[in-house]
Protein backbone atom coordinates (compact mmCIF):
# COMPACT_ATOMS: atom_id res chain seq x y z
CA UNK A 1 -73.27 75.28 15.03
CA UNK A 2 -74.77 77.93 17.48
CA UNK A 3 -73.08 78.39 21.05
CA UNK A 4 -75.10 78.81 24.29
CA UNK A 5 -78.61 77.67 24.72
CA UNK A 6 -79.48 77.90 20.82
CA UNK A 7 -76.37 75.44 20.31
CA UNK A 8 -77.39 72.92 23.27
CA UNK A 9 -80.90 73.38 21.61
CA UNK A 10 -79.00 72.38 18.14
CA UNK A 11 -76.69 69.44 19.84
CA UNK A 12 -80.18 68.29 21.31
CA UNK A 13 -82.43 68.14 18.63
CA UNK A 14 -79.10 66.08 16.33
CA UNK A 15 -79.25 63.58 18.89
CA UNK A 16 -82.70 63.11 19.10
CA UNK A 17 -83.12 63.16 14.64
CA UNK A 18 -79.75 60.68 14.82
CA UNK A 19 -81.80 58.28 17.98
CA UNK A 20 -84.83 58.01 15.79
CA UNK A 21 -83.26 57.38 12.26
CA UNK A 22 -80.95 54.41 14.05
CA UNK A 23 -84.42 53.45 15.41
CA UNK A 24 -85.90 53.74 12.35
CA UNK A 25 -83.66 51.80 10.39
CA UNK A 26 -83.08 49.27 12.52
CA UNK A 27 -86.86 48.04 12.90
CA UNK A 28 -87.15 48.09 8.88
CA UNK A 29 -84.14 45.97 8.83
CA UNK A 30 -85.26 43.58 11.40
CA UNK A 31 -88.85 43.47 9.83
CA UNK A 32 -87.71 42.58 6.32
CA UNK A 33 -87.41 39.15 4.84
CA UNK A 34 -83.65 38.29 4.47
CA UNK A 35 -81.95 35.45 3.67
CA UNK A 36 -80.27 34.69 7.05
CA UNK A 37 -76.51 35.14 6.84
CA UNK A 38 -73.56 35.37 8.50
CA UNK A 39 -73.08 39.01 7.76
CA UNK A 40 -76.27 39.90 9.78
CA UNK A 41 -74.53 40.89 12.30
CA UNK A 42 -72.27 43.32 10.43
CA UNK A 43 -75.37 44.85 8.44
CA UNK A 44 -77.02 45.73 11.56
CA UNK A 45 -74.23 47.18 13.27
CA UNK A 46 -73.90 49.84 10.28
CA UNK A 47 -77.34 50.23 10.05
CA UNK A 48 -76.73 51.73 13.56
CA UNK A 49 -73.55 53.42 12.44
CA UNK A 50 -74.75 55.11 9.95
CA UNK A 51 -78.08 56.48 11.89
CA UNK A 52 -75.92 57.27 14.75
CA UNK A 53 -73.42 59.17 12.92
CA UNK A 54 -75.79 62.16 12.01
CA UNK A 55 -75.20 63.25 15.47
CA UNK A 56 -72.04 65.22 13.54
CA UNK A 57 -74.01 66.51 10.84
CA UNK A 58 -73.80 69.79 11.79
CA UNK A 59 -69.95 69.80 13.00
CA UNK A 60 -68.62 67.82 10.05
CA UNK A 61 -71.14 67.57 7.32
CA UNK A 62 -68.47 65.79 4.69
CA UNK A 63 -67.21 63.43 6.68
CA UNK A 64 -70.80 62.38 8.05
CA UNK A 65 -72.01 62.14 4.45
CA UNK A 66 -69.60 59.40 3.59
CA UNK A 67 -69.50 57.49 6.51
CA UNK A 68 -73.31 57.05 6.01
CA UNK A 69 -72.99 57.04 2.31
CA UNK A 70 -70.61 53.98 2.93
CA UNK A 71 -72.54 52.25 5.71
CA UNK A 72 -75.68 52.62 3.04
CA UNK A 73 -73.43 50.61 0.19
CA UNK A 74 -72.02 48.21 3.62
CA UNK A 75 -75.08 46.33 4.78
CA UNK A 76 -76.76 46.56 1.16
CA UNK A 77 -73.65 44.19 0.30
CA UNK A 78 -74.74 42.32 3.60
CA UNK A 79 -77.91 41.72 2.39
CA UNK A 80 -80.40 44.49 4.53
CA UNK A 81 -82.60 45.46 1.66
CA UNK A 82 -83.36 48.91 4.03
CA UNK A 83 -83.28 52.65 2.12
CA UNK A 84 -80.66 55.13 2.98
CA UNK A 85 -82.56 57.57 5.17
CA UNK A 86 -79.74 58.46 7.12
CA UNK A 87 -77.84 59.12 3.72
CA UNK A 88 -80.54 61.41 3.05
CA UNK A 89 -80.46 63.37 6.16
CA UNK A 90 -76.37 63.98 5.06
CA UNK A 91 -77.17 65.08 1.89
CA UNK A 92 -79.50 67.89 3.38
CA UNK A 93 -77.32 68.57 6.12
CA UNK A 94 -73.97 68.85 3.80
CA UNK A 95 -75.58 71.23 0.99
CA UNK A 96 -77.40 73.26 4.46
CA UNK A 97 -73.58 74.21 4.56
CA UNK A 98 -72.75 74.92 1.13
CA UNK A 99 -71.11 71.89 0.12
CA UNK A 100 -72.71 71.28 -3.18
CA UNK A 101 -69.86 70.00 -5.27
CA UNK A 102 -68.90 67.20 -2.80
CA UNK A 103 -72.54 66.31 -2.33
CA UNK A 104 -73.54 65.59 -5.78
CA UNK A 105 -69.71 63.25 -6.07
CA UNK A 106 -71.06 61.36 -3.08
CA UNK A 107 -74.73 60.80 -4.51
CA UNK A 108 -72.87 59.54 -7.41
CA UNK A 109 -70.75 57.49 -6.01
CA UNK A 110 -73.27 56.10 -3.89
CA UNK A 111 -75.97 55.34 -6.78
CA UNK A 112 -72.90 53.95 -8.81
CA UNK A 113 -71.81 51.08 -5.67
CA UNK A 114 -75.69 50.64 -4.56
CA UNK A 115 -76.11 48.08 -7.46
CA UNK A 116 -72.55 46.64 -7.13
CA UNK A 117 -73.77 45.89 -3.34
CA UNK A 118 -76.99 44.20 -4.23
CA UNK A 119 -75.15 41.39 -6.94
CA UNK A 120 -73.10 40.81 -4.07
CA UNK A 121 -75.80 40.38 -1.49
CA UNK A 122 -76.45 37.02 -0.38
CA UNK A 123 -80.09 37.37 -1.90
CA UNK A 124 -78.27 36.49 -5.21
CA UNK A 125 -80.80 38.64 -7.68
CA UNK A 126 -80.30 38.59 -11.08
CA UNK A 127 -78.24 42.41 -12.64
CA UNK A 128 -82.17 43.44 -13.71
CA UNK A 129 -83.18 42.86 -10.50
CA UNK A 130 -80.61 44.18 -8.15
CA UNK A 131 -80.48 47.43 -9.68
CA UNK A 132 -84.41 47.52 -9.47
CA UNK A 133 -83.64 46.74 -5.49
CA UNK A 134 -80.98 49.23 -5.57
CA UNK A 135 -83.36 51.96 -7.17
CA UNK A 136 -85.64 51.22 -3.52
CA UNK A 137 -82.59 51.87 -1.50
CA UNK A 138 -82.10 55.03 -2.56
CA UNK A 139 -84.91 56.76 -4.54
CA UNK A 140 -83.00 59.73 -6.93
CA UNK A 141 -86.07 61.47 -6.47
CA UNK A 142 -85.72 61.90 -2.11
CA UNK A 143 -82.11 62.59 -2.78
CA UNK A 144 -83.36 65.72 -5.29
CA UNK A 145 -85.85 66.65 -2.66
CA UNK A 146 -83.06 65.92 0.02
CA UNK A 147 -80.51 68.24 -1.48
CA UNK A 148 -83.38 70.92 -3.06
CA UNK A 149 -84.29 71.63 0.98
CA UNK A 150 -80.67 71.85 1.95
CA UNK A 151 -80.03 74.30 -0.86
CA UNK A 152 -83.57 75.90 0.24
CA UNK A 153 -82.47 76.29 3.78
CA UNK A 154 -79.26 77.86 3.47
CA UNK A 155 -80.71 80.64 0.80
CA UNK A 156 -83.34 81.49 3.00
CA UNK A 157 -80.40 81.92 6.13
CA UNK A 158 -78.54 83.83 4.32
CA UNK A 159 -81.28 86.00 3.13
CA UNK A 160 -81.76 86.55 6.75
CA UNK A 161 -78.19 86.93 7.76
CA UNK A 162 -78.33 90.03 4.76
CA UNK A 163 -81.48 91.27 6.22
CA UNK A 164 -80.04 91.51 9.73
CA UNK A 165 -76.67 92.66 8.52
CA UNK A 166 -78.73 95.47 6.26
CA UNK A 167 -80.15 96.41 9.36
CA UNK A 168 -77.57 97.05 11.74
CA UNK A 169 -76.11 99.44 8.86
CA UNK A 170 -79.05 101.47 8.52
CA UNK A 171 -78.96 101.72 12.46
CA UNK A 172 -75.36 102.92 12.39
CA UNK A 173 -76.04 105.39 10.01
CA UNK A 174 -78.60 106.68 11.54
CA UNK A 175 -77.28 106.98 14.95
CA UNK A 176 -74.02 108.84 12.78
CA UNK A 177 -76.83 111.41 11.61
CA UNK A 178 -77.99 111.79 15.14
CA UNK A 179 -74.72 112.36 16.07
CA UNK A 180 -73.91 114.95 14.02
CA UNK A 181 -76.87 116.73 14.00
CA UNK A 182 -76.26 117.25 17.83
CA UNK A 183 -72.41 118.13 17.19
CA UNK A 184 -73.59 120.89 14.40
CA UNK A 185 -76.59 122.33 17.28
CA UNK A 186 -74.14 122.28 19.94
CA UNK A 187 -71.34 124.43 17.72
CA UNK A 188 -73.94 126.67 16.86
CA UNK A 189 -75.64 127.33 20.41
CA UNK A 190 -73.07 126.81 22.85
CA UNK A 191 -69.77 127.24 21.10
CA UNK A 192 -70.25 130.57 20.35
CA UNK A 193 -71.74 131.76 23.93
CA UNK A 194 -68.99 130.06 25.64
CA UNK A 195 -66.68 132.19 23.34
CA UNK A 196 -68.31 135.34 24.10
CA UNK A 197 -67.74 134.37 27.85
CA UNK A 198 -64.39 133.56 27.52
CA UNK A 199 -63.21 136.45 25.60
CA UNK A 200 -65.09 138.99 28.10
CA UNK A 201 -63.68 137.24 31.04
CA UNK A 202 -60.62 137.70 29.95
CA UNK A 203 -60.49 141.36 28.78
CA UNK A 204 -62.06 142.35 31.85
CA UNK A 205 -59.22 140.53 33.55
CA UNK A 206 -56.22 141.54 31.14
CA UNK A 207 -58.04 145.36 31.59
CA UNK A 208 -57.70 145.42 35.54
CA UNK A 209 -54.56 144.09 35.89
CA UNK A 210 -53.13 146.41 33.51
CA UNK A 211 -54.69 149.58 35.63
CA UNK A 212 -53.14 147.69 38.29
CA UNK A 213 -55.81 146.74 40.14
CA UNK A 214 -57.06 143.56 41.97
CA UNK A 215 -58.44 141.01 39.56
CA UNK A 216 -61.63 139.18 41.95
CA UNK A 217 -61.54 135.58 42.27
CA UNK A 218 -64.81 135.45 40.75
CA UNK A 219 -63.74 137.14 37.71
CA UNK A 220 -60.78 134.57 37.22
CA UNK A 221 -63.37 131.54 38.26
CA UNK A 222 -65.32 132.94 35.28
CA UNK A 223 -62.41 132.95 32.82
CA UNK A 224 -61.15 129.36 33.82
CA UNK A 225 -64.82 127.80 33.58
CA UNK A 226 -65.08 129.56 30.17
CA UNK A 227 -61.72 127.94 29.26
CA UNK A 228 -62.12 124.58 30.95
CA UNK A 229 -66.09 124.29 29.30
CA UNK A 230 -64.74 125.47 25.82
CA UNK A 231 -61.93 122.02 26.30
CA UNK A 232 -64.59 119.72 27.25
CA UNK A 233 -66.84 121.26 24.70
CA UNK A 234 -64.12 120.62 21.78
CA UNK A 235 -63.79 117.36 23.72
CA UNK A 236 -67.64 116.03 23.29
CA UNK A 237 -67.51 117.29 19.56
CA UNK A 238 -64.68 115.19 17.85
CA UNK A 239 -66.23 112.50 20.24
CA UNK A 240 -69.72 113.08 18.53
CA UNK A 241 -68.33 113.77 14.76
CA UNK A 242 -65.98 110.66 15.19
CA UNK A 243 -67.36 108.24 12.38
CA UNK A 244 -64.95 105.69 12.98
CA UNK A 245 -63.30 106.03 9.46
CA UNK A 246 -60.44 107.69 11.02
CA UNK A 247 -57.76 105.59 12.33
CA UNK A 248 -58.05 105.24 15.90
CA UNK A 249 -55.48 106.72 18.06
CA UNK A 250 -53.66 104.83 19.65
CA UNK A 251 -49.98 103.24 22.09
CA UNK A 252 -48.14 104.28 18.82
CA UNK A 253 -49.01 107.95 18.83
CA UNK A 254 -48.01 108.50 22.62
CA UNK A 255 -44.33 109.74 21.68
CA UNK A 256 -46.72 112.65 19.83
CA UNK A 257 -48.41 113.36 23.42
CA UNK A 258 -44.74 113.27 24.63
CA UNK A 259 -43.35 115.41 22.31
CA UNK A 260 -46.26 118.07 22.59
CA UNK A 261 -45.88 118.11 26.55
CA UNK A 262 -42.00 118.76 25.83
CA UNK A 263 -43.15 121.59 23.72
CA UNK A 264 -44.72 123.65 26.42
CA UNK A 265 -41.61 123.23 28.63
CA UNK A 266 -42.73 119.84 30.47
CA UNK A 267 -40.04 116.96 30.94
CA UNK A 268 -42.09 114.05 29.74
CA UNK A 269 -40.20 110.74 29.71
CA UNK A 270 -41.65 107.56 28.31
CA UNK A 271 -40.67 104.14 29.29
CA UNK A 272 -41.60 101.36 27.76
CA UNK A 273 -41.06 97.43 29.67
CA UNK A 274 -41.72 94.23 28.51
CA UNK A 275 -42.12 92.22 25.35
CA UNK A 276 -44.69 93.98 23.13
CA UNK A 277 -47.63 92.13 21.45
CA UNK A 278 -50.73 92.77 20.20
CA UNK A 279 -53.35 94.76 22.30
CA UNK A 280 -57.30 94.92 21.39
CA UNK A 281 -58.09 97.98 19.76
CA UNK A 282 -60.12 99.03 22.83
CA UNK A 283 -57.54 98.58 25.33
CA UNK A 284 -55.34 100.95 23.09
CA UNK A 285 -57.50 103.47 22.49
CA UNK A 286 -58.14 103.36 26.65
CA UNK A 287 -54.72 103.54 26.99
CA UNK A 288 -53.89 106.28 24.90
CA UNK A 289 -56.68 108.76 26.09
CA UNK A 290 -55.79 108.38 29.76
CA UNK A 291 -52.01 109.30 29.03
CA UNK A 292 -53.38 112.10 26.90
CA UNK A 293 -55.76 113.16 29.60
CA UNK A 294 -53.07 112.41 32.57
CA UNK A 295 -50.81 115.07 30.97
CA UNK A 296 -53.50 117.59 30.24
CA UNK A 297 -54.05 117.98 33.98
CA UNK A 298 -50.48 118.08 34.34
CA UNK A 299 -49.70 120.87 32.13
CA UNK A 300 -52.75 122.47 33.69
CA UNK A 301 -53.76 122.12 37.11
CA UNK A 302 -50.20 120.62 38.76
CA UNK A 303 -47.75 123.33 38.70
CA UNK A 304 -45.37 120.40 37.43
CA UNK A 305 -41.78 120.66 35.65
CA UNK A 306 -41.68 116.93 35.05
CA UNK A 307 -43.84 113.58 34.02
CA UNK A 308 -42.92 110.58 33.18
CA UNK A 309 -44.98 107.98 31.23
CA UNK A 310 -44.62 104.34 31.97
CA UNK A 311 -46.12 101.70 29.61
CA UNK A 312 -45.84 97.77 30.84
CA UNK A 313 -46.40 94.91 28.37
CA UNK A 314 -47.61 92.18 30.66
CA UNK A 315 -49.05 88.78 29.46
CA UNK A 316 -52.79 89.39 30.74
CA UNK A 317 -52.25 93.12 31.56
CA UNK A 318 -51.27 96.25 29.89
CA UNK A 319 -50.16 98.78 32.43
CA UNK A 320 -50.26 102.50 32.01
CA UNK A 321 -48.21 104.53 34.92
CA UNK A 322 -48.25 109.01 34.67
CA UNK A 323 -46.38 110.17 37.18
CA UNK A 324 -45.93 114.29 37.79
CA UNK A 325 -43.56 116.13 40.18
CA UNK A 326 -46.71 119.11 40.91
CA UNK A 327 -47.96 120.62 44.11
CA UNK A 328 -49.92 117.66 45.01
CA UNK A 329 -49.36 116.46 48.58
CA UNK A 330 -50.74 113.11 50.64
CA UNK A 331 -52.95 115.27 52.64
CA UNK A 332 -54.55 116.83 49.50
CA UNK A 333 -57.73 114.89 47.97
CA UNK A 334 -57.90 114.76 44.15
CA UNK A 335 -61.12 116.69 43.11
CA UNK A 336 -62.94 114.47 40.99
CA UNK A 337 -63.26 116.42 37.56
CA UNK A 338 -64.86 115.34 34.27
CA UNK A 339 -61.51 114.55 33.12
CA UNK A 340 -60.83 112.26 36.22
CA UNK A 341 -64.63 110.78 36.17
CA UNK A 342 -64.25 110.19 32.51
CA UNK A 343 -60.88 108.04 32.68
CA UNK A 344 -62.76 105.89 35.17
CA UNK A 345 -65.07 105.31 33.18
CA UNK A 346 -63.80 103.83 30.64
CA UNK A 347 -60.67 101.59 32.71
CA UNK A 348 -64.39 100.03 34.69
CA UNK A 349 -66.03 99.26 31.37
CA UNK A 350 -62.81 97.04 30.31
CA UNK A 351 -63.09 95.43 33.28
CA UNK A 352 -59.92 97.25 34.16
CA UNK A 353 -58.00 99.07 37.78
CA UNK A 354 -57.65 103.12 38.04
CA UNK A 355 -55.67 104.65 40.60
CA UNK A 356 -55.21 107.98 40.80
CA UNK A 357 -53.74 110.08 44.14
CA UNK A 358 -51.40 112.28 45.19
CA UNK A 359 -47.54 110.64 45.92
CA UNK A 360 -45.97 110.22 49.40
CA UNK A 361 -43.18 112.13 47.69
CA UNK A 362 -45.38 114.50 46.26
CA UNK A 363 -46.76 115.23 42.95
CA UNK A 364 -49.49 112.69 41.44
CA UNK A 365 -49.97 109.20 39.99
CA UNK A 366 -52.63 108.10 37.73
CA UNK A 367 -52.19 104.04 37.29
CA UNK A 368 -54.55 101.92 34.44
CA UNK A 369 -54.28 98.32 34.68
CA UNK A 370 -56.45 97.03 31.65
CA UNK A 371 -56.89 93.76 30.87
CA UNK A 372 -56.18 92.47 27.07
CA UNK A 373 -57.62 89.15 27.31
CA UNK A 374 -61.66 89.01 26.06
CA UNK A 375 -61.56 92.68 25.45
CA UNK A 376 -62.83 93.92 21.88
């Protein structure tokens, strides 16, 4: 059944096929000639039951198809000589849902008790006769055409579920062949220019401070924009060549970030609290680029000897604390890099908290709270 407005639409339109069946039914059994009996009032109650019950068609199919299956053979036996339409409307709705097999060992059953009914309706018709009455109540050829548009209906939604399905592939593909057309232009164009830049910036540097003379601040701005574009460069490539057939990174490869910090003489500690469960592959992903990108800085812009990592399992929340002992002081505002704008960016689109400041003890903090509930 759909959700939303399309389901409400659904829910609707059940009640309003089940109101006009029990309608239905109930008028032909009123306006038919029966022996009056005192199982009238039981025949007309599931004559209602079994109209009213294909409000559940669509929720549970099986169980709707015999209740109204049984209802059908119920107030036959009471003497209602009224056809199973809302037998009929089961049978379409259970093979809709692919339940052929059961189907076709209800409509058996149900054509095998419809003549045992009738011989033991009060009408007391002959065996010739009752099956002849029993044939009316439920025509084989309306439960054919019953179960043929069932069968009809769910090929054609499935057709359609392909189509859509087809189409969202080609779409992906496409946008992967976008992508890497873009990553292979920008490698070509701007790769190798930033490389020239780089490299010149920093033999003109390595050249004057070797003659021992003073290396100008624009000179050094050049060689750390050269080496700060060439990381964000390499950055915006794996992001565009990414496929997704790689195995995400993710909270179990931050002992490797740990491990290469240690290696370029930072004290990294990680700390892990609280019970660990499962985390959406977003929120891990999230997770693990901010700690990657937290102790990037750190190695490169803090001055720092030490940062620890701090990773809290909470029920709703998954906290991620970096903290660094660097030259960063309360009266010192962050400058809002790429790297910085970036981490923002993607704690906001989880719905998530980023702080990120300088420590009243000095040094900085960068703090993720994302949560893992009705992320993807």
């Amino acid at each position: 059944m759909g959700t939303g407005w399309s389901g409400m639409r659904a829910g609707v339109r059940d009640c309003v096929i089940a109101a006009g069946v029990t309608a239905m039914l109930l008028v032909v059994g009123l306006s038919e000639s029966n022996p009056a009996t005192g199982l009238d009032p039981l025949g007309y109650a599931l004559l209602a039951a079994g109209g009213l019950a294909l409000v559940a068609r669509r929720r549970a199919p099986i169980p709707v198809l015999f209740a109204t299956g049984l209802c059908a053979v119920g107030y036959q036996a009471a003497g209602l000589d009224v056809p199973a339409v809302a037998f009929l409307f089961a049978v379409y709705a259970a093979v809709r849902e692919g339940h052929r097999a059961v189907t076709l060992a209800a409509s058996v059953m149900v054509l095998a008790a419809l003549p045992l009914a009738t011989l033991l309706s009060p009408h007391d018709w002959p065996a010739s006769e009752a099956f002849a009455h029993s044939q009316g109540a439920l025509e084989l050829g309306w439960l054919v055409a019953a179960a043929a548009a069932g069968e009809a209906l769910r090929q054609a939604e499935r057709r359609a579920d392909e189509a859509e399905r087809t189409r969202e592939e080609t779409a992906l593909r496409r946008a992967s062949e976008v992508r890497l057309h873009i990553a292979r232009e920008l490698h070509d164009s701007l790769t190798h220019q930033i490389s020239i830049i780089k490299v010149q910036a920093g033999v003109a540097v390595h050249t004057a401070r070797r003659r021992g003379e003073q290396v100008p601040e624009t000179m050094l701005a050049i060689q750390e924009a050269a080496r700060e574009a060439t990381r964000e460069l390499r950055a915006t490539l794996e992001t565009l060549r990414d496929d997704h057939t790689t195995p995400p990174r993710g909270l179990d490869h931050v002992p490797e970030l740990v491990e290469q910090a240690r290696s370029i003489g930072l004290d990294a500690t990680l700390t892990v609290e609280g019970q660990r469960h499962d985390v959406p592959a977003a929120v891990e992903r999230t997770a693990y680029r901010i700690i990657q990108e937290s102790l990037t800085n750190v190695a490169r812009h803090a001055a720092a000897t030490a940062a620890s990592i701090r990773i809290d399992y909470l029920p709703d929340t998954l906290t991620v604390r970096i903290d660094d002992d660097g030259d960063a002081t309360p009266d010192t505002a962050p400058t809002p890099g790429v790297g910085l704008l970036g981490m923002r960016e993607r704690v906001t689109a989880l719905g998530g908290r980023l702080l990120a400041e300088p420590r009243s003890e000095g040094g900085f903090t960068v703090q993720a709270e994302l949560p893992v509930n009705g992320t993807s």
